[in-house]
Structures are given as C-alpha cells and as structure tokens.
PDBML (XML) file of the C-alpha atoms, coordinates in Angstrom:
<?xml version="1.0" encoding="UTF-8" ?>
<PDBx:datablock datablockName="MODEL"
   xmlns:PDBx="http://pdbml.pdb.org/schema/pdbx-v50.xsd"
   xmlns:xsi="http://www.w3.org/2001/XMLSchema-instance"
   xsi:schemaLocation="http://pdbml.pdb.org/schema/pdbx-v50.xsd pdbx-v50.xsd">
   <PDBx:atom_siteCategory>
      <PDBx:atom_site id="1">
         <PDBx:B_iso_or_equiv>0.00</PDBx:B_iso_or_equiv>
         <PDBx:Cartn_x>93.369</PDBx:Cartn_x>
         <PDBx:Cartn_y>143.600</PDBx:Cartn_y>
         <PDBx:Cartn_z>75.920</PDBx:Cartn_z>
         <PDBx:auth_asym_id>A</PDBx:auth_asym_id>
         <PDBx:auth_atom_id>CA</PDBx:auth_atom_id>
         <PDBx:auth_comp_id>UNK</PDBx:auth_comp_id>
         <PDBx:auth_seq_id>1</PDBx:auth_seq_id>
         <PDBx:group_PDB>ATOM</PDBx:group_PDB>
         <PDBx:label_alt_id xsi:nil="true" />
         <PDBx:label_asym_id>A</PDBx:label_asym_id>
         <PDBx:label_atom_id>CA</PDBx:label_atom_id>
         <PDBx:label_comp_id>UNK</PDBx:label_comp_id>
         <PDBx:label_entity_id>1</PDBx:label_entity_id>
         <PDBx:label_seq_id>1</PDBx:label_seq_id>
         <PDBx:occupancy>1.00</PDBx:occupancy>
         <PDBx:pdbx_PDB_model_num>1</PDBx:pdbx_PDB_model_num>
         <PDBx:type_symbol>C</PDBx:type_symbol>
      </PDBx:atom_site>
      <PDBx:atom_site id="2">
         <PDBx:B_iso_or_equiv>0.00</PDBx:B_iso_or_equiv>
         <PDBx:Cartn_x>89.947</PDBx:Cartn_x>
         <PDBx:Cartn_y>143.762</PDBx:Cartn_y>
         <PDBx:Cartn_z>77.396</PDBx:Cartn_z>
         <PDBx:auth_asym_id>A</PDBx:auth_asym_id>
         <PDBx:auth_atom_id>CA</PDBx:auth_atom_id>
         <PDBx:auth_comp_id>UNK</PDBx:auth_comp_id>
         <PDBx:auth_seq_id>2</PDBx:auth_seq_id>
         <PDBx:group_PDB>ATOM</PDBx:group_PDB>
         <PDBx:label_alt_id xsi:nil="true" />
         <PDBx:label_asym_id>A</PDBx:label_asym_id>
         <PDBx:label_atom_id>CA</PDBx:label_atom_id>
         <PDBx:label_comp_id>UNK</PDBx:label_comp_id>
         <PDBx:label_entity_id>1</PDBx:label_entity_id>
         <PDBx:label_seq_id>2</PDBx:label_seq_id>
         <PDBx:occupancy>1.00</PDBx:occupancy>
         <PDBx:pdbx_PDB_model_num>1</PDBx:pdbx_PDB_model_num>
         <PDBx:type_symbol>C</PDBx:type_symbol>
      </PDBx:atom_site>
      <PDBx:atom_site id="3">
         <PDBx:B_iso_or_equiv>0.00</PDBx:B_iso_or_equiv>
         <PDBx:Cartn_x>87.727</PDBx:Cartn_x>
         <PDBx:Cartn_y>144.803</PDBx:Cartn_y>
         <PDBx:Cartn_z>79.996</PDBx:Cartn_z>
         <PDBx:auth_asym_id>A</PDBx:auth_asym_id>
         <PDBx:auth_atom_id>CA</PDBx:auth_atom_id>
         <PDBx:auth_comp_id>UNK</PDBx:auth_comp_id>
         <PDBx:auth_seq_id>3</PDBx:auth_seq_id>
         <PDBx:group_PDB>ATOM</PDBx:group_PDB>
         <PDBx:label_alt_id xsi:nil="true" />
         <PDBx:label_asym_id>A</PDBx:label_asym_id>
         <PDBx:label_atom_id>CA</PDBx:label_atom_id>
         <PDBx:label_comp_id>UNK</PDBx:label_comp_id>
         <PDBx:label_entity_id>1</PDBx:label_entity_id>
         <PDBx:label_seq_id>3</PDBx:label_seq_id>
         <PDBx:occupancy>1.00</PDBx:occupancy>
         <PDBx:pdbx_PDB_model_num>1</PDBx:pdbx_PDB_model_num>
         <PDBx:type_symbol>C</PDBx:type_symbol>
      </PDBx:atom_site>
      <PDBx:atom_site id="4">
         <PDBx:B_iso_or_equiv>0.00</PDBx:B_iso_or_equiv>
         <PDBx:Cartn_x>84.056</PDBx:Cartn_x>
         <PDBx:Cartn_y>143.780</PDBx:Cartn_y>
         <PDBx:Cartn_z>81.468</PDBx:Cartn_z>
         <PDBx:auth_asym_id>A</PDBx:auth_asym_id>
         <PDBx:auth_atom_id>CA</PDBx:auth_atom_id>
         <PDBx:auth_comp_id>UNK</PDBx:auth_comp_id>
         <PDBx:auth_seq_id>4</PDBx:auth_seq_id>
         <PDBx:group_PDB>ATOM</PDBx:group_PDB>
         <PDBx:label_alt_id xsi:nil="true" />
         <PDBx:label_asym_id>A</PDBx:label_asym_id>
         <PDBx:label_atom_id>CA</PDBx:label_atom_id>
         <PDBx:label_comp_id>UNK</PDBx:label_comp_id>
         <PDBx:label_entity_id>1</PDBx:label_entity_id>
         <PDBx:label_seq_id>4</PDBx:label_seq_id>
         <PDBx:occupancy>1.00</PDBx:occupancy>
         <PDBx:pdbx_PDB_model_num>1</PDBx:pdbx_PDB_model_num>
         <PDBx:type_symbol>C</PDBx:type_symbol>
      </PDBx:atom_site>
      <PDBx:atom_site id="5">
         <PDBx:B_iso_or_equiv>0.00</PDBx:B_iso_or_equiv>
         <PDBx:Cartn_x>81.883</PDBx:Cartn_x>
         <PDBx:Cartn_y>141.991</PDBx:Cartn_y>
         <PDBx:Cartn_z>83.877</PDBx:Cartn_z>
         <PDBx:auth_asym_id>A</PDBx:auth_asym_id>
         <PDBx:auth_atom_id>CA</PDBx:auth_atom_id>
         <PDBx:auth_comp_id>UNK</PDBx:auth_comp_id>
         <PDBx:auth_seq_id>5</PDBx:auth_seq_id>
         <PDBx:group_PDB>ATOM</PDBx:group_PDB>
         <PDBx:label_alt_id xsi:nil="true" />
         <PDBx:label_asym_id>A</PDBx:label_asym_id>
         <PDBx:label_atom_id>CA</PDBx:label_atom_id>
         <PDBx:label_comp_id>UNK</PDBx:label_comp_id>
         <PDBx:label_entity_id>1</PDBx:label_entity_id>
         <PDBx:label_seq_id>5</PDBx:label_seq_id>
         <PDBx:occupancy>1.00</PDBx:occupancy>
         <PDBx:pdbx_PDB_model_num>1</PDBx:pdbx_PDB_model_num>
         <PDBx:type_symbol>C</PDBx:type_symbol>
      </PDBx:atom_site>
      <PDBx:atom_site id="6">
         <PDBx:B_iso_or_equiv>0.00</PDBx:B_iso_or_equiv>
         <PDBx:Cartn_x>82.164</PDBx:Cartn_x>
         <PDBx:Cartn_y>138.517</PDBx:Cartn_y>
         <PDBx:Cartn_z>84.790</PDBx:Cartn_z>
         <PDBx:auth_asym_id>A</PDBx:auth_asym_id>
         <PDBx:auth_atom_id>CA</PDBx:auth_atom_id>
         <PDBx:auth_comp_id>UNK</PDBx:auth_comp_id>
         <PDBx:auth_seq_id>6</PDBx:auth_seq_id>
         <PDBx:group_PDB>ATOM</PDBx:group_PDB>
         <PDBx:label_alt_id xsi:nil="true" />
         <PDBx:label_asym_id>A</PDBx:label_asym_id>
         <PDBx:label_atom_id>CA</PDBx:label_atom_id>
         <PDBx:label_comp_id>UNK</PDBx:label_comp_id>
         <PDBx:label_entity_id>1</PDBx:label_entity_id>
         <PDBx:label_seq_id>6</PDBx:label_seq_id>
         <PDBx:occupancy>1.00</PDBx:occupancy>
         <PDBx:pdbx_PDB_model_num>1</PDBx:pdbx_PDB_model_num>
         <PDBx:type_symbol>C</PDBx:type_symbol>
      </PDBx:atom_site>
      <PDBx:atom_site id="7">
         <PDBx:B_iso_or_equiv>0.00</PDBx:B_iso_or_equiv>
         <PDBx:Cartn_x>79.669</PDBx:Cartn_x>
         <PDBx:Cartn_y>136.646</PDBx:Cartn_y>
         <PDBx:Cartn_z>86.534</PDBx:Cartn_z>
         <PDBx:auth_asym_id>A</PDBx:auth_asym_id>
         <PDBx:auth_atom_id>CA</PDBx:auth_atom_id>
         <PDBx:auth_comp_id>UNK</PDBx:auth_comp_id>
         <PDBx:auth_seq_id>7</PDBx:auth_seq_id>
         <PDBx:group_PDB>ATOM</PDBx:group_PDB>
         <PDBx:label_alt_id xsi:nil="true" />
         <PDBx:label_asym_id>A</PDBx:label_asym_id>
         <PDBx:label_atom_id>CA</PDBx:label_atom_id>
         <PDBx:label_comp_id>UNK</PDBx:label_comp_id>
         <PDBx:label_entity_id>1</PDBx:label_entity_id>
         <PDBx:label_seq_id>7</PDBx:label_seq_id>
         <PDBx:occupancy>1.00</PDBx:occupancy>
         <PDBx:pdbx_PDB_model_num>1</PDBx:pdbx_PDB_model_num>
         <PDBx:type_symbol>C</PDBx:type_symbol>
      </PDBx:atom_site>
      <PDBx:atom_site id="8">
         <PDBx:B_iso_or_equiv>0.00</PDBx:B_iso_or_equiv>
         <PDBx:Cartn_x>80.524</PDBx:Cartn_x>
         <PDBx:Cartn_y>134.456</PDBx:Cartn_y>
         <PDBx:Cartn_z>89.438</PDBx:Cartn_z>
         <PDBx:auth_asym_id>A</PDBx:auth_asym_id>
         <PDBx:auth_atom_id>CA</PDBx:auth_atom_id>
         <PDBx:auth_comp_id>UNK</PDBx:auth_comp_id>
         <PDBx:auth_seq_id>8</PDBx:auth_seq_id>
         <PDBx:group_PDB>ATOM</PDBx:group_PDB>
         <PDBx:label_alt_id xsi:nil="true" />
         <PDBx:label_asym_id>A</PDBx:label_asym_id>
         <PDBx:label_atom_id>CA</PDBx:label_atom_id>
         <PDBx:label_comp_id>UNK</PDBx:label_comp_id>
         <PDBx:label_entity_id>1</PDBx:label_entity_id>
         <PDBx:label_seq_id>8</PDBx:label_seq_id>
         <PDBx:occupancy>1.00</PDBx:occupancy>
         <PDBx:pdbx_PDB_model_num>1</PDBx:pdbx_PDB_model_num>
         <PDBx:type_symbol>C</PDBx:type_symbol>
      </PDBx:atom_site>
      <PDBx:atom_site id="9">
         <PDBx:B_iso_or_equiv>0.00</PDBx:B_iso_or_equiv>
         <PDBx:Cartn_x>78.613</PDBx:Cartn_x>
         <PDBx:Cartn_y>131.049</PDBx:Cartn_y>
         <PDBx:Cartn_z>89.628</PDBx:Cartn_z>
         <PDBx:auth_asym_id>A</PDBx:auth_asym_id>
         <PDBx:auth_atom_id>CA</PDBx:auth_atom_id>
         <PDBx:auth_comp_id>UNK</PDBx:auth_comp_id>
         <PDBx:auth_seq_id>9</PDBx:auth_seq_id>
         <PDBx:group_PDB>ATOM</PDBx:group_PDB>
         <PDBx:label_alt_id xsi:nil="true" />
         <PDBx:label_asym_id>A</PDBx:label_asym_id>
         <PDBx:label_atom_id>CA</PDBx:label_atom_id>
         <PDBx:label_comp_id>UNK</PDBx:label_comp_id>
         <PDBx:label_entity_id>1</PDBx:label_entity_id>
         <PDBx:label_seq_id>9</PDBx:label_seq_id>
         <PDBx:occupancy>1.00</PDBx:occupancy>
         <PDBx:pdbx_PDB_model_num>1</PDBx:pdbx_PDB_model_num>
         <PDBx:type_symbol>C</PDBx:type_symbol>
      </PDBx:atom_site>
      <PDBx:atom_site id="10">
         <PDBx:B_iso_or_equiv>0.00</PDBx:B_iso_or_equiv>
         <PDBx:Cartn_x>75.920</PDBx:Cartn_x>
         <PDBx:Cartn_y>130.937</PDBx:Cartn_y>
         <PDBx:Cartn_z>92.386</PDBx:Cartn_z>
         <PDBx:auth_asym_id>A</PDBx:auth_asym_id>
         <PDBx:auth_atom_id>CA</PDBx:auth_atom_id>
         <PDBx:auth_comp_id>UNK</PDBx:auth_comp_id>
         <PDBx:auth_seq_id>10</PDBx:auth_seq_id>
         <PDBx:group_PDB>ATOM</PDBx:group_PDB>
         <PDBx:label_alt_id xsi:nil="true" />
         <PDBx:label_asym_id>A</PDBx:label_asym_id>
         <PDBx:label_atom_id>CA</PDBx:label_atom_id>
         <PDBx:label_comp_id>UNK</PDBx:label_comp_id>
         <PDBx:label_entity_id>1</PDBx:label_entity_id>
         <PDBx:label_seq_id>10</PDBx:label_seq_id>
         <PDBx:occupancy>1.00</PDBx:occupancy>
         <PDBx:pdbx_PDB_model_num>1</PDBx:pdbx_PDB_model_num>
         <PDBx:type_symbol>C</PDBx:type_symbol>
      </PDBx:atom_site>
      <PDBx:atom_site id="11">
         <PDBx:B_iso_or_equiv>0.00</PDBx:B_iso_or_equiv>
         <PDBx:Cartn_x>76.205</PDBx:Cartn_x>
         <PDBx:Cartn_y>134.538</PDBx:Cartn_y>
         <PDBx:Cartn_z>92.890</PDBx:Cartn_z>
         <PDBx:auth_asym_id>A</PDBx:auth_asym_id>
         <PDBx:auth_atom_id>CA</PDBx:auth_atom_id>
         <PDBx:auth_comp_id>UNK</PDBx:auth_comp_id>
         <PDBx:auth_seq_id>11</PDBx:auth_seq_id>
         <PDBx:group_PDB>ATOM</PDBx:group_PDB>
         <PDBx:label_alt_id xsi:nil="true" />
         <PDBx:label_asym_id>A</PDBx:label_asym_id>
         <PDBx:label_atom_id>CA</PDBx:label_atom_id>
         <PDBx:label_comp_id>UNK</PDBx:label_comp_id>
         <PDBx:label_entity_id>1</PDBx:label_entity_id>
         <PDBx:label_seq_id>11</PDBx:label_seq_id>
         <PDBx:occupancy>1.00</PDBx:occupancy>
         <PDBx:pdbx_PDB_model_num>1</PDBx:pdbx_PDB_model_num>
         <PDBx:type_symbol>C</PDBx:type_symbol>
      </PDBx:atom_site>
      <PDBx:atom_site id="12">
         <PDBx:B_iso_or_equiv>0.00</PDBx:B_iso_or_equiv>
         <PDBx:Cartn_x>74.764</PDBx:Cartn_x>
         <PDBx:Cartn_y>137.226</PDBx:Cartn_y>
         <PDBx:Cartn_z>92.404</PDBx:Cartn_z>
         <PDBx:auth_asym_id>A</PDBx:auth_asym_id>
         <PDBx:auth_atom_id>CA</PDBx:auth_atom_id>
         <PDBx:auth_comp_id>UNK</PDBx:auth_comp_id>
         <PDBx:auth_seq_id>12</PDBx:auth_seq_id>
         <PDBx:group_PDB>ATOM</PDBx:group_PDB>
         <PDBx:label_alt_id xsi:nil="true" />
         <PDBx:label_asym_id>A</PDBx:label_asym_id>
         <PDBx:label_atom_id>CA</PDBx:label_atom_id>
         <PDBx:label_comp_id>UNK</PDBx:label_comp_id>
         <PDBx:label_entity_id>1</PDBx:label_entity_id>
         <PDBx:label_seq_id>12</PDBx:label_seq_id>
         <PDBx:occupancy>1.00</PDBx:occupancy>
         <PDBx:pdbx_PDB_model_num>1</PDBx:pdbx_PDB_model_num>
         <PDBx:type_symbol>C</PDBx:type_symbol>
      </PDBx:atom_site>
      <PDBx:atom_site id="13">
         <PDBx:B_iso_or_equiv>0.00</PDBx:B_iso_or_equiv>
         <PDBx:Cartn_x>77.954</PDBx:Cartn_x>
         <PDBx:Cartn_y>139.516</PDBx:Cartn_y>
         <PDBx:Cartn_z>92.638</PDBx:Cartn_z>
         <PDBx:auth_asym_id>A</PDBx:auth_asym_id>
         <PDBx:auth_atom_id>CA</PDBx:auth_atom_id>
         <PDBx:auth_comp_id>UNK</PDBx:auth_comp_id>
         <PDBx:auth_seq_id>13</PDBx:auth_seq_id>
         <PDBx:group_PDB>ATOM</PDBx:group_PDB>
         <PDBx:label_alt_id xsi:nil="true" />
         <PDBx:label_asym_id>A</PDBx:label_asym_id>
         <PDBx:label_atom_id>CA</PDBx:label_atom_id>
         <PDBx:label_comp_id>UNK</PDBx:label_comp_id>
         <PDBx:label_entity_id>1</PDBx:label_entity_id>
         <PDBx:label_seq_id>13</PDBx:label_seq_id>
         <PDBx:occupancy>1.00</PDBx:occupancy>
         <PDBx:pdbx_PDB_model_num>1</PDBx:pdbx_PDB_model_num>
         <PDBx:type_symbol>C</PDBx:type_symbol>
      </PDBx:atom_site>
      <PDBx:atom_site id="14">
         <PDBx:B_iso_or_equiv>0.00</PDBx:B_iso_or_equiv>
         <PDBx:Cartn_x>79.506</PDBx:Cartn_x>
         <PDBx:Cartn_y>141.024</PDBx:Cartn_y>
         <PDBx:Cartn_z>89.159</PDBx:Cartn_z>
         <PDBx:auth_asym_id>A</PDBx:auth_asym_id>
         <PDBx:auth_atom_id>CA</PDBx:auth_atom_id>
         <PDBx:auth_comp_id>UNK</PDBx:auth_comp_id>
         <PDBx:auth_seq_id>14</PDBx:auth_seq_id>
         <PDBx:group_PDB>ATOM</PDBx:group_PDB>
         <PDBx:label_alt_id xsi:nil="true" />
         <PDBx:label_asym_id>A</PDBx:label_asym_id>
         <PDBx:label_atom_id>CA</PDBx:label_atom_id>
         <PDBx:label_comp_id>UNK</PDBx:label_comp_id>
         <PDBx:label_entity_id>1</PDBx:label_entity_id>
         <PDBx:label_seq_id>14</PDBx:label_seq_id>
         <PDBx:occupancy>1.00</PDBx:occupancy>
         <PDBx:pdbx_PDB_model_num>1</PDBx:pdbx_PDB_model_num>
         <PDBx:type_symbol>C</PDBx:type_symbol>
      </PDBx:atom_site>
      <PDBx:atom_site id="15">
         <PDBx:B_iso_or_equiv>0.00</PDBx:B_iso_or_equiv>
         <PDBx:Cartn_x>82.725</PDBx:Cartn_x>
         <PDBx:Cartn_y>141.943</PDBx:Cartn_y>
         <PDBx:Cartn_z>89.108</PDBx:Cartn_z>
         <PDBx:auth_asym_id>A</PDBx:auth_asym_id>
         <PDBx:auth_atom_id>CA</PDBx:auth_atom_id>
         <PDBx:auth_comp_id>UNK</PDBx:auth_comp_id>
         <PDBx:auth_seq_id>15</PDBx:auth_seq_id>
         <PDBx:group_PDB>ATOM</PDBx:group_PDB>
         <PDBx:label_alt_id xsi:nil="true" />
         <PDBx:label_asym_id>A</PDBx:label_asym_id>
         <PDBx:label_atom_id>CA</PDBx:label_atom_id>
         <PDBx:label_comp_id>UNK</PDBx:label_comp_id>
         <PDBx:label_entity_id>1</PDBx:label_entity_id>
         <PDBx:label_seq_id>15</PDBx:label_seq_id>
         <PDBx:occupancy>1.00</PDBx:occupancy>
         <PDBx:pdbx_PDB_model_num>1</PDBx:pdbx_PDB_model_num>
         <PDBx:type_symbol>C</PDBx:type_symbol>
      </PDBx:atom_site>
      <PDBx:atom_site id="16">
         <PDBx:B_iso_or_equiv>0.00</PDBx:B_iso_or_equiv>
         <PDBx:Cartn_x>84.901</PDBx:Cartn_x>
         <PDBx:Cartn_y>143.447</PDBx:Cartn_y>
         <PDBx:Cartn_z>86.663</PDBx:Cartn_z>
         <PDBx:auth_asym_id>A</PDBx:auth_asym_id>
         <PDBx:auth_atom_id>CA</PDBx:auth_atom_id>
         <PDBx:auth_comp_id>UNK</PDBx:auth_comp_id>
         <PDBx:auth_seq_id>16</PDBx:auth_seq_id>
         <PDBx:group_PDB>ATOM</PDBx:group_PDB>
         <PDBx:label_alt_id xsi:nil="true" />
         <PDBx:label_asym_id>A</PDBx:label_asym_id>
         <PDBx:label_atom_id>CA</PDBx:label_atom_id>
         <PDBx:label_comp_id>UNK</PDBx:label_comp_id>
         <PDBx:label_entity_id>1</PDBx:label_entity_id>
         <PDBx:label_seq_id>16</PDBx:label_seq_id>
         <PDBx:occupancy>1.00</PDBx:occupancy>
         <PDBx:pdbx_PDB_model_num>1</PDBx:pdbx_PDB_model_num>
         <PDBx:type_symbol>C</PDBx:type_symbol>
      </PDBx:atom_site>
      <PDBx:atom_site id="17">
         <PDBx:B_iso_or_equiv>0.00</PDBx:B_iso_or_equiv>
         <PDBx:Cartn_x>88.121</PDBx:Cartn_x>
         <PDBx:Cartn_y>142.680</PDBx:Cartn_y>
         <PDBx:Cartn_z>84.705</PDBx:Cartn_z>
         <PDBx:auth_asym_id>A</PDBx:auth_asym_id>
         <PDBx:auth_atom_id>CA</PDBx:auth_atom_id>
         <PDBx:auth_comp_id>UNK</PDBx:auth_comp_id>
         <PDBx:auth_seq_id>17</PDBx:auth_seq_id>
         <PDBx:group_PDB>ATOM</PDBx:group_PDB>
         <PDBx:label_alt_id xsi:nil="true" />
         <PDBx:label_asym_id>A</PDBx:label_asym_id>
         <PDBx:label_atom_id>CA</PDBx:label_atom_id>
         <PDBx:label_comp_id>UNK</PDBx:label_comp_id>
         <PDBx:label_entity_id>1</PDBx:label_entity_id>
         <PDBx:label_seq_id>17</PDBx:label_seq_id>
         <PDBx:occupancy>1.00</PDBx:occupancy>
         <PDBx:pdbx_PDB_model_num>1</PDBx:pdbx_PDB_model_num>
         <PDBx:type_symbol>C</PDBx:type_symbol>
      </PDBx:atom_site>
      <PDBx:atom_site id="18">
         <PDBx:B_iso_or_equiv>0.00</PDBx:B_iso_or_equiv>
         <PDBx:Cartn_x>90.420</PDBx:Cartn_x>
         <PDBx:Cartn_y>144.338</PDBx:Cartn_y>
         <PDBx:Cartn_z>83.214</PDBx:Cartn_z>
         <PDBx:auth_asym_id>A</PDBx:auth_asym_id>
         <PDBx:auth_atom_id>CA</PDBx:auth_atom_id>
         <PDBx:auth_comp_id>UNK</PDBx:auth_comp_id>
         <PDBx:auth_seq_id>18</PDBx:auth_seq_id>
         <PDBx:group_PDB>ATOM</PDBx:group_PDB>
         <PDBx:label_alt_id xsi:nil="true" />
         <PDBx:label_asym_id>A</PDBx:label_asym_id>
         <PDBx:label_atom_id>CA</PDBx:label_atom_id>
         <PDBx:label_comp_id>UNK</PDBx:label_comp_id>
         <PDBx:label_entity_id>1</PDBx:label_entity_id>
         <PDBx:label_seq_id>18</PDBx:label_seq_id>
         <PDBx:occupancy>1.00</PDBx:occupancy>
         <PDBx:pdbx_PDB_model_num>1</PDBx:pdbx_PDB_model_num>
         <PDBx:type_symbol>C</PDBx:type_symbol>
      </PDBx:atom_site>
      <PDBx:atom_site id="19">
         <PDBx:B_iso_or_equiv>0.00</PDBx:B_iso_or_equiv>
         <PDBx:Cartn_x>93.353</PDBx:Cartn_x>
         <PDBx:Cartn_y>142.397</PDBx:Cartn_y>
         <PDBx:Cartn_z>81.126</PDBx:Cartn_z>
         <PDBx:auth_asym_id>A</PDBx:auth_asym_id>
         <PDBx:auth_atom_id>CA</PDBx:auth_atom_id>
         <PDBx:auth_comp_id>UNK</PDBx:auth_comp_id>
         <PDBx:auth_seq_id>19</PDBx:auth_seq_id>
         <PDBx:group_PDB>ATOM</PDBx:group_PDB>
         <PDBx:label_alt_id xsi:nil="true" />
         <PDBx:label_asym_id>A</PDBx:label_asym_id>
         <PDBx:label_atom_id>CA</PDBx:label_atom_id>
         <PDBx:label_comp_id>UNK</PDBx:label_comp_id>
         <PDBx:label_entity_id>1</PDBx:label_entity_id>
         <PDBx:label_seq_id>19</PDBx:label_seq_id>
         <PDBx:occupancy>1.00</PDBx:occupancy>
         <PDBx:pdbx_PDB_model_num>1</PDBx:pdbx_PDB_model_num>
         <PDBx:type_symbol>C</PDBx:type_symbol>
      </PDBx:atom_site>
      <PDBx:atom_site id="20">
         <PDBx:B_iso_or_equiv>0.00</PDBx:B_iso_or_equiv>
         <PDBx:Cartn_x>95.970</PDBx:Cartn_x>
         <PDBx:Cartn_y>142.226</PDBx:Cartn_y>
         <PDBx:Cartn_z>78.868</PDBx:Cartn_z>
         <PDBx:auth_asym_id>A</PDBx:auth_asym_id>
         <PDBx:auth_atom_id>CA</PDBx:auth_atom_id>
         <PDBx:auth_comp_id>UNK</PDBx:auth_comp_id>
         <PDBx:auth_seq_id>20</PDBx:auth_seq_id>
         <PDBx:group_PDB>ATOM</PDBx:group_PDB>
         <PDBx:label_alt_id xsi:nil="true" />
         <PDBx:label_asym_id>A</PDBx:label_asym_id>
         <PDBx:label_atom_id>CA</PDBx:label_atom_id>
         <PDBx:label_comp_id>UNK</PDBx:label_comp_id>
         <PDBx:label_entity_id>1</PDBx:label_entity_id>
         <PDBx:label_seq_id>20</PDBx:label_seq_id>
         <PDBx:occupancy>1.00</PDBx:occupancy>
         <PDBx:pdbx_PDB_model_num>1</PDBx:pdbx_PDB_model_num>
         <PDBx:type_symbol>C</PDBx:type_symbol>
      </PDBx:atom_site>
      <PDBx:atom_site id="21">
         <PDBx:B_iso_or_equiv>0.00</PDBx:B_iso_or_equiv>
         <PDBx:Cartn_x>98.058</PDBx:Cartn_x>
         <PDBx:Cartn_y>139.048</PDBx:Cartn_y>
         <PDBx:Cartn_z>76.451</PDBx:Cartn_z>
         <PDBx:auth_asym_id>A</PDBx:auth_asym_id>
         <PDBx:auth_atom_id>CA</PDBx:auth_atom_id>
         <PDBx:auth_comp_id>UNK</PDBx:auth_comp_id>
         <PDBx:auth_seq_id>21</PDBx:auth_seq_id>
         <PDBx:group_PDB>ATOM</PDBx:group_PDB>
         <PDBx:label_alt_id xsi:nil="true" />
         <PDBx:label_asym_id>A</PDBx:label_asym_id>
         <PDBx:label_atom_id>CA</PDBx:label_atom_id>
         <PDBx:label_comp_id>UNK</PDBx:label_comp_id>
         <PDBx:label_entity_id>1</PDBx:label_entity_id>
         <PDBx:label_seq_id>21</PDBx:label_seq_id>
         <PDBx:occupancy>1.00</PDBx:occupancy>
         <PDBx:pdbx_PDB_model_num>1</PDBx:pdbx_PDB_model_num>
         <PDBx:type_symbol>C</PDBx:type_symbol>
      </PDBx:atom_site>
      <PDBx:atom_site id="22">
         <PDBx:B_iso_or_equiv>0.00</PDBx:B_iso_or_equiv>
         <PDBx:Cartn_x>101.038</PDBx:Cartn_x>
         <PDBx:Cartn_y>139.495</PDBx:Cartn_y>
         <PDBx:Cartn_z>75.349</PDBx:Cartn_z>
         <PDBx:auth_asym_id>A</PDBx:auth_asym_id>
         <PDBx:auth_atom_id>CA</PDBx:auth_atom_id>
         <PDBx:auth_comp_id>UNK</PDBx:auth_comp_id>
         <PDBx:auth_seq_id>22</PDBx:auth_seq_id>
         <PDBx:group_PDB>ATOM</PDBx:group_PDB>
         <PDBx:label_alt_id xsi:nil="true" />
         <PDBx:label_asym_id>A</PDBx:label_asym_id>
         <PDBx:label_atom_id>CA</PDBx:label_atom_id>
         <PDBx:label_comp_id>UNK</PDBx:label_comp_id>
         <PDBx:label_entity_id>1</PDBx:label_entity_id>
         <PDBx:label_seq_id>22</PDBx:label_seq_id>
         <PDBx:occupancy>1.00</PDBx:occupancy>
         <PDBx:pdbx_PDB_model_num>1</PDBx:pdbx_PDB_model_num>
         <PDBx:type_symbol>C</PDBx:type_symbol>
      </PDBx:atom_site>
      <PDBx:atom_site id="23">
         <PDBx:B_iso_or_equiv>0.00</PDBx:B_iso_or_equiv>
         <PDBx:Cartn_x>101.951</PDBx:Cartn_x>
         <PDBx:Cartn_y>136.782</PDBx:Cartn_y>
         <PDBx:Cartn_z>73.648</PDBx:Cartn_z>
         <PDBx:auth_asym_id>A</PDBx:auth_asym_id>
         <PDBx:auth_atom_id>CA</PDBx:auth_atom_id>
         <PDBx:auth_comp_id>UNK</PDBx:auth_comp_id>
         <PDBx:auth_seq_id>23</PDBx:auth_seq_id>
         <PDBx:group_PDB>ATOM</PDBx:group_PDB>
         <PDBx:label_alt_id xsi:nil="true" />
         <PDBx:label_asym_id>A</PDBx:label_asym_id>
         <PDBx:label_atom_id>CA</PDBx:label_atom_id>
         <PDBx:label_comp_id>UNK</PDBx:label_comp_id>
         <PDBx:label_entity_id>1</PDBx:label_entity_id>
         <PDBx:label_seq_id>23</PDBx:label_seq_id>
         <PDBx:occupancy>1.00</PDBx:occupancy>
         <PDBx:pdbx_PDB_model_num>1</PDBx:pdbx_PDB_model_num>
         <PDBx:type_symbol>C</PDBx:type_symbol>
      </PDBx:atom_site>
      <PDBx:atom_site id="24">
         <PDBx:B_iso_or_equiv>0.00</PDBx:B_iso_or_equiv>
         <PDBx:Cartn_x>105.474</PDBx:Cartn_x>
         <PDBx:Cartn_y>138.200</PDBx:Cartn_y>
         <PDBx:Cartn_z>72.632</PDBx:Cartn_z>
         <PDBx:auth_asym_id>A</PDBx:auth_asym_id>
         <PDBx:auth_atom_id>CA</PDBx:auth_atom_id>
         <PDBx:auth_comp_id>UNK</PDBx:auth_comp_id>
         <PDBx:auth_seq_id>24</PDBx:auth_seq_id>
         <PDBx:group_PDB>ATOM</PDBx:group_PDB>
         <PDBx:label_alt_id xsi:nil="true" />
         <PDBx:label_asym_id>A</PDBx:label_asym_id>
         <PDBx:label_atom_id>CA</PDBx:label_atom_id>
         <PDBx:label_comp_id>UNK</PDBx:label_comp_id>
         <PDBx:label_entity_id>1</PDBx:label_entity_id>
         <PDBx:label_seq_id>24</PDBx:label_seq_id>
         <PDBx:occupancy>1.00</PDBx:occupancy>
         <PDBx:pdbx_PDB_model_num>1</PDBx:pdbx_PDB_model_num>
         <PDBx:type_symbol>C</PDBx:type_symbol>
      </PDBx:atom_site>
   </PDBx:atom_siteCategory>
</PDBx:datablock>
C-alpha cells in the first residue's frame, strides 16, 4: 500500500494517490 503525489505530464497540477495490491 502507498500514498503520494503524482505528477501529470504537461501540467502543472499534482495530485495525490492513495493505493493498495493485493496480490492474494
């Protein structure tokens, strides 16, 4: 699991994400 920014190509915009794998 994870969480952060991520840029966006050409913008200037930075979202952010948060996740999980399960890879069972």
């Amino acid at each position: 699991e994870g969480e952060g920014l991520l840029y966006v190509d050409g913008q200037a915009d930075v979202p952010y994400v948060r996740f999980s794998v399960d890879c069972g």
